[in-house]
PDB file of N, CA and C in Angstrom:
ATOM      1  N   UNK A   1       0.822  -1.188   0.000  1.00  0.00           N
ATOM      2  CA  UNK A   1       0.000   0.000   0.000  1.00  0.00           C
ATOM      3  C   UNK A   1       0.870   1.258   0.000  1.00  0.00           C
ATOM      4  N   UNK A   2       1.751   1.148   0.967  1.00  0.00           N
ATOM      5  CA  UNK A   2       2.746   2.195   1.044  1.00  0.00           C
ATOM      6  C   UNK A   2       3.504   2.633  -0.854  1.00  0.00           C
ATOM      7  N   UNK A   3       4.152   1.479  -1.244  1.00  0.00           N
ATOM      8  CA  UNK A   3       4.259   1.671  -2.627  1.00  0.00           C
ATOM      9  C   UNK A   3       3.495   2.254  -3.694  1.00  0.00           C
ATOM     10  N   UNK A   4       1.936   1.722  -3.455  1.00  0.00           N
ATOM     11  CA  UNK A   4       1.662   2.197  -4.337  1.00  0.00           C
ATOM     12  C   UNK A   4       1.067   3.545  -3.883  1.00  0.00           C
ATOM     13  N   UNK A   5       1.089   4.472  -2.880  1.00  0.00           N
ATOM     14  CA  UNK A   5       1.022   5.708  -2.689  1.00  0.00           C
ATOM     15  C   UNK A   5       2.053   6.720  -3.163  1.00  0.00           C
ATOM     16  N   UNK A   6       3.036   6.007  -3.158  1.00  0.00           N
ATOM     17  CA  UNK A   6       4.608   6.493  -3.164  1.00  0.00           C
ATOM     18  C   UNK A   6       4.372   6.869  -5.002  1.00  0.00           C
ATOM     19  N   UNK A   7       4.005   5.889  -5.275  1.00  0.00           N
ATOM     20  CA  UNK A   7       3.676   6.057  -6.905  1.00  0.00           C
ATOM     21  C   UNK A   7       3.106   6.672  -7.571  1.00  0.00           C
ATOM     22  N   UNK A   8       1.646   6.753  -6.602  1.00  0.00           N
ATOM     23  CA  UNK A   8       0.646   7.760  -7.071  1.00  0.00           C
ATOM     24  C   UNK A   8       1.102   9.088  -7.310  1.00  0.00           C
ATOM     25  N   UNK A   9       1.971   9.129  -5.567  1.00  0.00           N
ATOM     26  CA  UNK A   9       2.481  10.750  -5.491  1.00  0.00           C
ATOM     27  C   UNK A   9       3.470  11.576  -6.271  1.00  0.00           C
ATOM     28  N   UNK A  10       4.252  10.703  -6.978  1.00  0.00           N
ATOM     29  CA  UNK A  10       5.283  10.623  -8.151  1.00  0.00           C
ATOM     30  C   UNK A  10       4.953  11.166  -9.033  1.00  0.00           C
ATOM     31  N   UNK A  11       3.632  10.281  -9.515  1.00  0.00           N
ATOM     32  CA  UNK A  11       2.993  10.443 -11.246  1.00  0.00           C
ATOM     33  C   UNK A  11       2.394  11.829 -10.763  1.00  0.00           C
ATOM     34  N   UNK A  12       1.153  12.067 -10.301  1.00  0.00           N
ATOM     35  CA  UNK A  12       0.357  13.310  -9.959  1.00  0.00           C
ATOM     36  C   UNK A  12       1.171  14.261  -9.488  1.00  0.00           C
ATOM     37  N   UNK A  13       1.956  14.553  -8.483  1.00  0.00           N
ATOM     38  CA  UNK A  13       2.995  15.621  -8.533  1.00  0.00           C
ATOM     39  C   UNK A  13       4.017  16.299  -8.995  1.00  0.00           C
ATOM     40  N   UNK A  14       4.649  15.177 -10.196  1.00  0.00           N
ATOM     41  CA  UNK A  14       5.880  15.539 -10.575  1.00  0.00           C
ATOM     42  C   UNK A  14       5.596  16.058 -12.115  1.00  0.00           C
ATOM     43  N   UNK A  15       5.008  17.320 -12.409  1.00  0.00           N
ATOM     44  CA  UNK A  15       4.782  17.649 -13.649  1.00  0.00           C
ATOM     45  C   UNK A  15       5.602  17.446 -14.834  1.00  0.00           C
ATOM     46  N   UNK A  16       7.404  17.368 -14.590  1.00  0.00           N
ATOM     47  CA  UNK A  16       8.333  16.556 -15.152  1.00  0.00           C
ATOM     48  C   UNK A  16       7.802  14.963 -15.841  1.00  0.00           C
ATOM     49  N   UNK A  17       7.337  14.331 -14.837  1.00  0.00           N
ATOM     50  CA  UNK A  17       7.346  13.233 -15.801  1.00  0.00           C
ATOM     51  C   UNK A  17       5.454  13.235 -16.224  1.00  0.00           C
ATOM     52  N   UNK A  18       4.600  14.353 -16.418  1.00  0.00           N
ATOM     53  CA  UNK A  18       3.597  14.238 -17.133  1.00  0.00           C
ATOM     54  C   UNK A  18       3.864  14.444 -18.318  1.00  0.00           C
ATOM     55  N   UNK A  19       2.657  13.620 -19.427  1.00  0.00           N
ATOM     56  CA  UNK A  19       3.149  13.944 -20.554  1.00  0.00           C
ATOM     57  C   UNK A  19       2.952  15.780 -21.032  1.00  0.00           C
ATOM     58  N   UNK A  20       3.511  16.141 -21.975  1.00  0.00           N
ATOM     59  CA  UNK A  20       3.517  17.307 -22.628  1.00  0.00           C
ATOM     60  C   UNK A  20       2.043  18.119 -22.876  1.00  0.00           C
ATOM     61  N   UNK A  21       0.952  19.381 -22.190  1.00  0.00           N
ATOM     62  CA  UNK A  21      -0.423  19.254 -23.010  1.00  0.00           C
ATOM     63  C   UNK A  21       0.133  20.008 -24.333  1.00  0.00           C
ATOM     64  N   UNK A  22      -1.132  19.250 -24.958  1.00  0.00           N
ATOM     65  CA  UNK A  22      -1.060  20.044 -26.285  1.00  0.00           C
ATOM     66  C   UNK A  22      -2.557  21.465 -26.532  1.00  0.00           C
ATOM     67  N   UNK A  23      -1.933  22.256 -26.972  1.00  0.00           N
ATOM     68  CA  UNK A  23      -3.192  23.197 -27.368  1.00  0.00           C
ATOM     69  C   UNK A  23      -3.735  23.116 -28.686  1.00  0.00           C
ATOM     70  N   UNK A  24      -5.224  22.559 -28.320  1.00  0.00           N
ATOM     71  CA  UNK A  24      -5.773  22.277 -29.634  1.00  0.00           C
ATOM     72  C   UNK A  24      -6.301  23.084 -30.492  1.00  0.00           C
ATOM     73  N   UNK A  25      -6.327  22.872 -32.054  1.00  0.00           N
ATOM     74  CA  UNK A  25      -6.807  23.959 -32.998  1.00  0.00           C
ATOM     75  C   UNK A  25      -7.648  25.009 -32.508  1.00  0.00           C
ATOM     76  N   UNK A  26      -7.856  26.043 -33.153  1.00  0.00           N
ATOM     77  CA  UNK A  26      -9.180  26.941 -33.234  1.00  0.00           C
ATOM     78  C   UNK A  26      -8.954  27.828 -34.343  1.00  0.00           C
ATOM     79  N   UNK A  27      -9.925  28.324 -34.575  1.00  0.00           N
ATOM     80  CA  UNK A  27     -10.096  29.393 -35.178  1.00  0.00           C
ATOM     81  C   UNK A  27     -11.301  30.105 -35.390  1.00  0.00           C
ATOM     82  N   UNK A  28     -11.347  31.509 -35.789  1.00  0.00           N
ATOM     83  CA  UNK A  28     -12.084  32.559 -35.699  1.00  0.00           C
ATOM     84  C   UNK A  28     -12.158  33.673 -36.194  1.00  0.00           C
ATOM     85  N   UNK A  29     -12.948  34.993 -35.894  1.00  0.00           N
ATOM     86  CA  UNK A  29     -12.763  36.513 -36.777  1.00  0.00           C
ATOM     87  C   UNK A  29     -12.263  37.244 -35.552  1.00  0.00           C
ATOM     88  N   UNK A  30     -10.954  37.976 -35.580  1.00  0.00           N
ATOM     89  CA  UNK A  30     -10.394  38.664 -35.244  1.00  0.00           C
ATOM     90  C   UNK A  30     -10.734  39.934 -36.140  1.00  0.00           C
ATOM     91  N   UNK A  31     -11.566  41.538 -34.702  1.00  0.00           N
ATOM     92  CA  UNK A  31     -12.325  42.453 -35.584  1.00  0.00           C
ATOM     93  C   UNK A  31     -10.964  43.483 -34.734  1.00  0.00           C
ATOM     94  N   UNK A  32     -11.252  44.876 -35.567  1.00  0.00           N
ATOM     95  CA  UNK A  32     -10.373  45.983 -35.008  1.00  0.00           C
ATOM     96  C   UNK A  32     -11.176  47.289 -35.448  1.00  0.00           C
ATOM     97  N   UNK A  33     -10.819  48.309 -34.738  1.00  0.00           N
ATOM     98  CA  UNK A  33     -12.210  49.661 -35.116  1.00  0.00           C
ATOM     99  C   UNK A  33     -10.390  50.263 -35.747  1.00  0.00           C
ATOM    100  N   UNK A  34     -10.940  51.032 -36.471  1.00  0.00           N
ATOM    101  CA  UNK A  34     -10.375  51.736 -37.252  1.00  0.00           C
ATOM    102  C   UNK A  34      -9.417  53.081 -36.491  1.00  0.00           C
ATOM    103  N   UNK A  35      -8.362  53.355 -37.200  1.00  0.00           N
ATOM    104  CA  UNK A  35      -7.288  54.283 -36.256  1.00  0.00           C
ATOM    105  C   UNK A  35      -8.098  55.555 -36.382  1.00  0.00           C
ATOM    106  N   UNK A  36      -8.504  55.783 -37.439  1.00  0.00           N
ATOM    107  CA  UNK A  36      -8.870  57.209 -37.968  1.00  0.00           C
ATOM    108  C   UNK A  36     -10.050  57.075 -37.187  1.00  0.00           C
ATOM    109  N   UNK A  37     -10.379  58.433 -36.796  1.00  0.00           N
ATOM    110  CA  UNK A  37     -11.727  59.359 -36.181  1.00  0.00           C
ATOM    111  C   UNK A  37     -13.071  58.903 -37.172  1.00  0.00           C
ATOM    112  N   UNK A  38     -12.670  59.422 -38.245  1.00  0.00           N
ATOM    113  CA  UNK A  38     -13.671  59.454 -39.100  1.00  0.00           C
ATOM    114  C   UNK A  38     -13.737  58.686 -39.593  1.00  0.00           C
ATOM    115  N   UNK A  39     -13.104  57.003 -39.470  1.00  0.00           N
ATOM    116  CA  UNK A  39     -12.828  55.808 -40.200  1.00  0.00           C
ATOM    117  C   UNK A  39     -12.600  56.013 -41.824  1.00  0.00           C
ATOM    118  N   UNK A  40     -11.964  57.087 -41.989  1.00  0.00           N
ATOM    119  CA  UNK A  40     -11.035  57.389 -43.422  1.00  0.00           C
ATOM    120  C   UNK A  40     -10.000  56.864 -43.030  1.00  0.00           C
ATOM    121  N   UNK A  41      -9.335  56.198 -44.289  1.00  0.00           N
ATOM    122  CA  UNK A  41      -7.559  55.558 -44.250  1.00  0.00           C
ATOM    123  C   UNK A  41      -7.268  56.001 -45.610  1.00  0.00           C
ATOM    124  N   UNK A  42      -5.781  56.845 -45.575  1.00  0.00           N
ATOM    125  CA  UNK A  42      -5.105  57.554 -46.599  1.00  0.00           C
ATOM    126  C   UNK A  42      -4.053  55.931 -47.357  1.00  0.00           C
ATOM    127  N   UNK A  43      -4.433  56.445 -48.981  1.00  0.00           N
ATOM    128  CA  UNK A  43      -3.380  55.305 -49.301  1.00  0.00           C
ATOM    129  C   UNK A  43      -2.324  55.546 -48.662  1.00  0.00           C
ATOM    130  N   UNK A  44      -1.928  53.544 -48.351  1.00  0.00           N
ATOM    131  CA  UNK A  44      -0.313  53.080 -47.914  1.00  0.00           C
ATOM    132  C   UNK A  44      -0.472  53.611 -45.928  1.00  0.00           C
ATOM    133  N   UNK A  45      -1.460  53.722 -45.544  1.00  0.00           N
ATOM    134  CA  UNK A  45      -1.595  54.230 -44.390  1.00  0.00           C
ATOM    135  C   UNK A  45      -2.362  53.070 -43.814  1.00  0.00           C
ATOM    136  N   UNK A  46      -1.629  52.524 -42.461  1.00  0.00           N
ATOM    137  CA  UNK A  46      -2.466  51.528 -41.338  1.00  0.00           C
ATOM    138  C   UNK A  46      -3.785  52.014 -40.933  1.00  0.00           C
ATOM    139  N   UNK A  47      -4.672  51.154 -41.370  1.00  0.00           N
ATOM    140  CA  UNK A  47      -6.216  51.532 -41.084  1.00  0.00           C
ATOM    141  C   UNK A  47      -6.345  51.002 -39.967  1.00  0.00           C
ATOM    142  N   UNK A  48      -5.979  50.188 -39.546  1.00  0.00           N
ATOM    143  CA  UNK A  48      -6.497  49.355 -38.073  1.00  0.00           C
ATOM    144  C   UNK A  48      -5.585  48.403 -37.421  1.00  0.00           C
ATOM    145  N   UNK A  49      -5.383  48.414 -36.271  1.00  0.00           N
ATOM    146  CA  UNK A  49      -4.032  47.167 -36.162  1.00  0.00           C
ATOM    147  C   UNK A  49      -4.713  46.147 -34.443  1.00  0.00           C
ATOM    148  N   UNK A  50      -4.055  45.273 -34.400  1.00  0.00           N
ATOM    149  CA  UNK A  50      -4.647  44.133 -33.303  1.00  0.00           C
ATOM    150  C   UNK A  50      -3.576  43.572 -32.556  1.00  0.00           C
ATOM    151  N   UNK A  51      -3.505  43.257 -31.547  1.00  0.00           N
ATOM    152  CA  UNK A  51      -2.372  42.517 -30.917  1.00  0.00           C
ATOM    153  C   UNK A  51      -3.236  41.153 -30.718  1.00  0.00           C
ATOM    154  N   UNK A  52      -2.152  39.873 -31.293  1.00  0.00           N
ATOM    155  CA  UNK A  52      -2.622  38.461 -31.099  1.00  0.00           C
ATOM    156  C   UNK A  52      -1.660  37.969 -30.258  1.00  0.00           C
ATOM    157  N   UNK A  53      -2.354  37.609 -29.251  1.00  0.00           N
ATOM    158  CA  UNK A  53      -0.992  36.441 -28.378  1.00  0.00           C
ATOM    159  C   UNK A  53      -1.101  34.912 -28.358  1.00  0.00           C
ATOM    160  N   UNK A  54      -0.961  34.466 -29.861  1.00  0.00           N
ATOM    161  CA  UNK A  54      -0.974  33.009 -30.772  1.00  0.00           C
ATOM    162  C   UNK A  54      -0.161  32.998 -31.923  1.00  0.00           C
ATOM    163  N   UNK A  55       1.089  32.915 -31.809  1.00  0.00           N
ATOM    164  CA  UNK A  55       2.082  32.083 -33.346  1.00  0.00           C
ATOM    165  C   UNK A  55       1.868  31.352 -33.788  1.00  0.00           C
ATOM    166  N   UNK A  56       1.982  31.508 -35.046  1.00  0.00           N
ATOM    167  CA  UNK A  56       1.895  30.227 -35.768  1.00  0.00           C
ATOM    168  C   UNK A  56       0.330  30.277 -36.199  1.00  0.00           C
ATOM    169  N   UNK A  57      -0.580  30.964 -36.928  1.00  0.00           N
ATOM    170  CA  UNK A  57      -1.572  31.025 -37.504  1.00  0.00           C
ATOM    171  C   UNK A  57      -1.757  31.732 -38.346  1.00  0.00           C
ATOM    172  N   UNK A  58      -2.809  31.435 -39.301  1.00  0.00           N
ATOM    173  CA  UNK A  58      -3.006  31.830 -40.496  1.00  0.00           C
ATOM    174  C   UNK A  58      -4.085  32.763 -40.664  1.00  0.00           C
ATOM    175  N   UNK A  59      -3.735  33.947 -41.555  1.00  0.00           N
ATOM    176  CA  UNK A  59      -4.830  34.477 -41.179  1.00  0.00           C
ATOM    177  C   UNK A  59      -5.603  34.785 -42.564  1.00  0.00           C
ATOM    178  N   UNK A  60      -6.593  35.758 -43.068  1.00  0.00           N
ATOM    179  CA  UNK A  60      -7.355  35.976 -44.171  1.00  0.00           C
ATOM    180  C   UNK A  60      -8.333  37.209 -43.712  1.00  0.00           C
ATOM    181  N   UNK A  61      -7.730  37.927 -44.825  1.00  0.00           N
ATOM    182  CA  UNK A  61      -8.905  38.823 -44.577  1.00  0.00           C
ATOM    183  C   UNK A  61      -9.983  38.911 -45.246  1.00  0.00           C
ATOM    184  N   UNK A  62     -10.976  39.375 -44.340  1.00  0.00           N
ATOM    185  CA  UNK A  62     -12.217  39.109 -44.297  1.00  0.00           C
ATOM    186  C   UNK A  62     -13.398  40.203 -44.739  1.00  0.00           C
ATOM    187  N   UNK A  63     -14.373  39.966 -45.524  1.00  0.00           N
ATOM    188  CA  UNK A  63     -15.271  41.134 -45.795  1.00  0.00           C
ATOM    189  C   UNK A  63     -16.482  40.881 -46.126  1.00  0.00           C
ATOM    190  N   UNK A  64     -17.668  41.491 -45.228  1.00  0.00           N
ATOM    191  CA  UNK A  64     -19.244  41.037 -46.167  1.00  0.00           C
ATOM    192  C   UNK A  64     -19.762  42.492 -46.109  1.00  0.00           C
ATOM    193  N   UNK A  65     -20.915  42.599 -46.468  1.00  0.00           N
ATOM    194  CA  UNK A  65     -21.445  43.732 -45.920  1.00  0.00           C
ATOM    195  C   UNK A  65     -21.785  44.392 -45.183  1.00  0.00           C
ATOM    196  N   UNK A  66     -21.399  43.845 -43.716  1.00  0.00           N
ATOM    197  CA  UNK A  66     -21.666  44.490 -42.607  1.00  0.00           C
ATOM    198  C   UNK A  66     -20.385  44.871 -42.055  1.00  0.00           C
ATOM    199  N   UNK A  67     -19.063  43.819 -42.352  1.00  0.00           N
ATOM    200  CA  UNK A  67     -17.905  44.100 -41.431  1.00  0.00           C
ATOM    201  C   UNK A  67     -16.903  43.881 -42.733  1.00  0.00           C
ATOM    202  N   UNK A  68     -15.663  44.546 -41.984  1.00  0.00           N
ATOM    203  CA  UNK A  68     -14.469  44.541 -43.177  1.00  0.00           C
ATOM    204  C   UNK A  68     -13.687  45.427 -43.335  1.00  0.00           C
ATOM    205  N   UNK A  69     -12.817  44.550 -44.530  1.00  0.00           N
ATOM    206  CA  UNK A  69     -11.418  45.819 -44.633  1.00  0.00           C
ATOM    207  C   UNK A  69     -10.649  45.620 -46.341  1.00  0.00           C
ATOM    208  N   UNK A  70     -11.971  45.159 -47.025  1.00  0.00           N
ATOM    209  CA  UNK A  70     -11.606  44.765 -48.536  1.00  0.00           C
ATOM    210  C   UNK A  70     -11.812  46.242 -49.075  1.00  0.00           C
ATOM    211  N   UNK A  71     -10.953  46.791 -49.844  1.00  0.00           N
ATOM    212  CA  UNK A  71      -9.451  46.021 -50.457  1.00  0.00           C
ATOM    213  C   UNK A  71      -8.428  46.780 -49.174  1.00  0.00           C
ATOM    214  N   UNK A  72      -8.774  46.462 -48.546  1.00  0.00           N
ATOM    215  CA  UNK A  72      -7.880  46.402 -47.679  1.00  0.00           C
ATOM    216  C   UNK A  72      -6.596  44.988 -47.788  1.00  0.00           C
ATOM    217  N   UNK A  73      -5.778  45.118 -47.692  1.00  0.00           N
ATOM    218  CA  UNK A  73      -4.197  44.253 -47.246  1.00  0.00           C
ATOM    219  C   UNK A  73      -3.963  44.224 -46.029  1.00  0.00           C
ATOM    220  N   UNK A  74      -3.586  42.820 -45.349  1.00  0.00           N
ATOM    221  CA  UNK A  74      -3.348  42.652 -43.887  1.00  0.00           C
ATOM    222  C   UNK A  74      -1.737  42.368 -44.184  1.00  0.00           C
ATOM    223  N   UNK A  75      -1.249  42.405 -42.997  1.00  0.00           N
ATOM    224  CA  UNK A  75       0.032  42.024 -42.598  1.00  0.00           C
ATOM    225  C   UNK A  75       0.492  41.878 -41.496  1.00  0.00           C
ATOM    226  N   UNK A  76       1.022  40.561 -41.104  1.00  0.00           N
ATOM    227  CA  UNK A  76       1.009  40.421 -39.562  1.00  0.00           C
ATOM    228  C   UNK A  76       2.834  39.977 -39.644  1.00  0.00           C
ATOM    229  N   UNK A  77       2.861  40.416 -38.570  1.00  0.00           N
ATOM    230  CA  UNK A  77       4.045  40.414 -37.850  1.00  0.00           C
ATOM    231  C   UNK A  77       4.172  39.937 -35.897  1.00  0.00           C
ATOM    232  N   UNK A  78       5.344  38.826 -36.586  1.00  0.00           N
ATOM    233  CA  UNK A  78       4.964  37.554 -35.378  1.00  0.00           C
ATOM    234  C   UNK A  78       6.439  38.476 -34.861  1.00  0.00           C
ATOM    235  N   UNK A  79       6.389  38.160 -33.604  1.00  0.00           N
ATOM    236  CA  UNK A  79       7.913  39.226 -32.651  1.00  0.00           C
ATOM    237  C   UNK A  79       9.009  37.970 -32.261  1.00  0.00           C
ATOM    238  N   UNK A  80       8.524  36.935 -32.119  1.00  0.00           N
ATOM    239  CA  UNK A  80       9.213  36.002 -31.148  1.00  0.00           C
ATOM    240  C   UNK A  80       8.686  34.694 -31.419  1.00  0.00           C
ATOM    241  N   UNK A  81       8.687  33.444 -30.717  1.00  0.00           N
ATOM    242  CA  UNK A  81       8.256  32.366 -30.471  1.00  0.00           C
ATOM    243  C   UNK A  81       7.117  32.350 -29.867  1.00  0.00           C
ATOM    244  N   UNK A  82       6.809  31.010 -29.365  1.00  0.00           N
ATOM    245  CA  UNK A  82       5.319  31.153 -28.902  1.00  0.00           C
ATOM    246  C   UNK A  82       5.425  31.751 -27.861  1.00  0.00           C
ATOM    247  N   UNK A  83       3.832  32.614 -27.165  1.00  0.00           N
ATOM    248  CA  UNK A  83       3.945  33.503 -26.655  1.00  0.00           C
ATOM    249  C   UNK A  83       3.931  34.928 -26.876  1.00  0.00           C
ATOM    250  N   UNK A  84       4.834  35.071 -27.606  1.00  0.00           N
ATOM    251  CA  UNK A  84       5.066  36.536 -28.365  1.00  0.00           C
ATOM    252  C   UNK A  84       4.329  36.890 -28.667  1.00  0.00           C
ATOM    253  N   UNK A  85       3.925  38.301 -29.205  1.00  0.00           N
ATOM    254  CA  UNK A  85       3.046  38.701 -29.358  1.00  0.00           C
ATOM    255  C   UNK A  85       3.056  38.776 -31.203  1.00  0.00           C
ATOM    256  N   UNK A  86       1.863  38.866 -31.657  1.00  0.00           N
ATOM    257  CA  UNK A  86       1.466  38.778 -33.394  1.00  0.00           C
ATOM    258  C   UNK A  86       0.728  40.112 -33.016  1.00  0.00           C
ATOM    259  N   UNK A  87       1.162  40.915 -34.084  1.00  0.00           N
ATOM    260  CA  UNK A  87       0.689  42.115 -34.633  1.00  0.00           C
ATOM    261  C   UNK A  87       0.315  42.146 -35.944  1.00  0.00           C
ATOM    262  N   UNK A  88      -1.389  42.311 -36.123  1.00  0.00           N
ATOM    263  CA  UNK A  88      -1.815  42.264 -37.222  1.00  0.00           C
ATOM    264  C   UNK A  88      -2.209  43.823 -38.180  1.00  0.00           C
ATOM    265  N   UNK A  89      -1.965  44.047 -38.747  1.00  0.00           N
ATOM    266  CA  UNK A  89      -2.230  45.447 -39.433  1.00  0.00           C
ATOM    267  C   UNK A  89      -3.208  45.645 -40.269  1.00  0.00           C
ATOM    268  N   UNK A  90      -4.030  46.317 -40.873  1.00  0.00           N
ATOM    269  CA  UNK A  90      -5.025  46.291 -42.000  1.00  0.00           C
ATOM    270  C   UNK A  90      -4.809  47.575 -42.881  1.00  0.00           C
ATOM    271  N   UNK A  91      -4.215  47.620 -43.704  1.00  0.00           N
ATOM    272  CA  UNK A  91      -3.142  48.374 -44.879  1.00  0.00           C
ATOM    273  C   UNK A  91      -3.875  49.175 -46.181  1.00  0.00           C
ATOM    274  N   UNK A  92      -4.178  50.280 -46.219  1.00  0.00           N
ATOM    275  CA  UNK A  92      -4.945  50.518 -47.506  1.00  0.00           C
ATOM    276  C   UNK A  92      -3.895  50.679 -48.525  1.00  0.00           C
ATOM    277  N   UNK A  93      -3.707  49.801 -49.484  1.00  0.00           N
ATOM    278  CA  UNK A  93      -3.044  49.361 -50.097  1.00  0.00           C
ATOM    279  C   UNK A  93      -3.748  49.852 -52.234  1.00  0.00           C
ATOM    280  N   UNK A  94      -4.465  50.507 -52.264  1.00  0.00           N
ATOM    281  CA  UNK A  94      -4.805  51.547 -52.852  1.00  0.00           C
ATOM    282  C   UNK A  94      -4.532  53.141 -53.509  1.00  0.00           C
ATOM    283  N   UNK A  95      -4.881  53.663 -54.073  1.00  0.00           N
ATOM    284  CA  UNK A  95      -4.201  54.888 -54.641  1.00  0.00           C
ATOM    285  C   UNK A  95      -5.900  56.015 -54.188  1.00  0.00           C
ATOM    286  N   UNK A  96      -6.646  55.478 -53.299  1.00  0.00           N
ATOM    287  CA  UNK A  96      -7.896  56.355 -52.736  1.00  0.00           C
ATOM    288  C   UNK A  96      -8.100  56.191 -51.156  1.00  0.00           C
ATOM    289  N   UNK A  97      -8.595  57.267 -50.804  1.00  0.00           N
ATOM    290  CA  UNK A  97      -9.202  57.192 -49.697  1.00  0.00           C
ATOM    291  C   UNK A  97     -10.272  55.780 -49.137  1.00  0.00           C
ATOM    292  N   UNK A  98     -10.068  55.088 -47.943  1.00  0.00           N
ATOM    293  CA  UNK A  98     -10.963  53.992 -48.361  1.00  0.00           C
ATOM    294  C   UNK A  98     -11.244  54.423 -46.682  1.00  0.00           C
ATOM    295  N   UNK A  99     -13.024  54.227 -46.289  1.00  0.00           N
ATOM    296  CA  UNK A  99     -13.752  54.173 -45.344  1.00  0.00           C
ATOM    297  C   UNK A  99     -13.948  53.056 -45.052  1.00  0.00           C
ATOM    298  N   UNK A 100     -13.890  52.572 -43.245  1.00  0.00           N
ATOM    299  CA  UNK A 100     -13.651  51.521 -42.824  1.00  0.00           C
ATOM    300  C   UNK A 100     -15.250  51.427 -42.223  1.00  0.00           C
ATOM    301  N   UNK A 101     -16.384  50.644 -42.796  1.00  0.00           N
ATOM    302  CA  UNK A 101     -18.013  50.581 -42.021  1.00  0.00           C
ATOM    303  C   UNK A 101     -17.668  49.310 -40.973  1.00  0.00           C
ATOM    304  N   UNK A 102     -18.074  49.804 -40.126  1.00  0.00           N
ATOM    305  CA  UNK A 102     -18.191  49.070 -38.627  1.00  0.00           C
ATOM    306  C   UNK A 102     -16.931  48.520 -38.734  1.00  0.00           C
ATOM    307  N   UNK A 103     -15.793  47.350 -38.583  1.00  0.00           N
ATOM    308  CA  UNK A 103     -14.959  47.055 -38.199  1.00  0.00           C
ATOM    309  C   UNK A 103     -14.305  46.503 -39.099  1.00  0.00           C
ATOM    310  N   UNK A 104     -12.560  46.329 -38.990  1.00  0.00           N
ATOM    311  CA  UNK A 104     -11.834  45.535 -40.514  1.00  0.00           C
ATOM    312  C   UNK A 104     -11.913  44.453 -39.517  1.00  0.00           C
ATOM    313  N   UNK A 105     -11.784  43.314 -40.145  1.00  0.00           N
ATOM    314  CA  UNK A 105     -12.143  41.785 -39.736  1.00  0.00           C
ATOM    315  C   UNK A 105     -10.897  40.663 -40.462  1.00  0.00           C
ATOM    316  N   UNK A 106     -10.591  40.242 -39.707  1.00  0.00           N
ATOM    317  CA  UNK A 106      -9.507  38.954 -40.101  1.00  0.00           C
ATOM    318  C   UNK A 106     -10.512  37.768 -39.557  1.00  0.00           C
ATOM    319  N   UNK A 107     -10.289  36.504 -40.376  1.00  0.00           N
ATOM    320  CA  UNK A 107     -10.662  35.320 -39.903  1.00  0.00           C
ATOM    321  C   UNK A 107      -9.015  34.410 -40.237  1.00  0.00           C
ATOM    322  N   UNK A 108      -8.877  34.050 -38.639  1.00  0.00           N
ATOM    323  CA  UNK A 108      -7.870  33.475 -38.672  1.00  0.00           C
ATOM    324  C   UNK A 108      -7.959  31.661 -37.858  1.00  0.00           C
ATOM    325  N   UNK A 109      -6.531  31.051 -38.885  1.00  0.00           N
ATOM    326  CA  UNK A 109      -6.985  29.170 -37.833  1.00  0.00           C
ATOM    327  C   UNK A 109      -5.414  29.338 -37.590  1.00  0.00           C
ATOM    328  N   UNK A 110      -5.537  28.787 -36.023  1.00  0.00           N
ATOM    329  CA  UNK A 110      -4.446  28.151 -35.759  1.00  0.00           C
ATOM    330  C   UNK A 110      -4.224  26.947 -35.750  1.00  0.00           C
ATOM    331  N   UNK A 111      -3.258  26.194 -36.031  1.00  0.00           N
ATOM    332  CA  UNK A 111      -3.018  24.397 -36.020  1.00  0.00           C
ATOM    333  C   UNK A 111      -3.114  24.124 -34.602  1.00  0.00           C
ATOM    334  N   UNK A 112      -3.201  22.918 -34.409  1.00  0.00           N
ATOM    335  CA  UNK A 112      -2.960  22.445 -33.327  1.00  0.00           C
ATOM    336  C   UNK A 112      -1.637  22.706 -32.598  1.00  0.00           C
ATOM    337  N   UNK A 113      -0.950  22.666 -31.718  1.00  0.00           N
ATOM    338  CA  UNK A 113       0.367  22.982 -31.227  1.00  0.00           C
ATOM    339  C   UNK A 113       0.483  21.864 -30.235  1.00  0.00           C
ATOM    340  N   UNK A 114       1.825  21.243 -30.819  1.00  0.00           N
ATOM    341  CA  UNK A 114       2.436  20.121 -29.598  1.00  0.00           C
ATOM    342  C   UNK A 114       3.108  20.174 -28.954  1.00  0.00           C
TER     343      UNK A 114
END
């Protein structure tokens, strides 16, 4: 009895020898309100930007008629390893003034992570 307490207390306490968790997939719409006052964005000028704290995902930008940032251009920028922070941008990438209605929108998946 003594042993197998000794064992129990081993496995359940010693987070060393648990196995590794893994964080499983997801994904979703990542929204951002616009920098500008008046939700005007000047060509080549950041319309909207997001801080993600998830590496390693993919993202797409996103647009219907209620939310969006088409023709908008995203660009994200990962800082570090996991953890780090992902900075996503939404870019008017255009030669006009482009108005941002209700929010620019990314839909992004992350993989699973082991």
């Amino acid at each position: 009895m003594l042993l197998m307490s000794l064992l129990l207390s081993v496995i359940t306490l010693n987070p060393a020898m648990a196995p590794p968790s893994a964080m499983g997939a997801s994904e979703g719409y990542i929204t951002a309100n616009a920098i500008s006052p008046d939700s005007t964005c000047k060509p080549g000028a950041i319309c909207a930007s997001h801080k993600f704290n998830r590496n390693g995902c993919f993202f797409n930008n996103f647009w219907n008629s209620n939310n969006g940032g088409t023709p908008l251009a995203i660009d994200v920028t990962e800082t570090g390893g996991n953890g780090s922070p992902v900075y996503i941008y939404w870019v008017n990438n255009t030669d006009k003034n482009i108005s941002i209605t209700n929010k620019a929108t990314v839909n992004y998946y992350c993989p699973r992570l082991r």
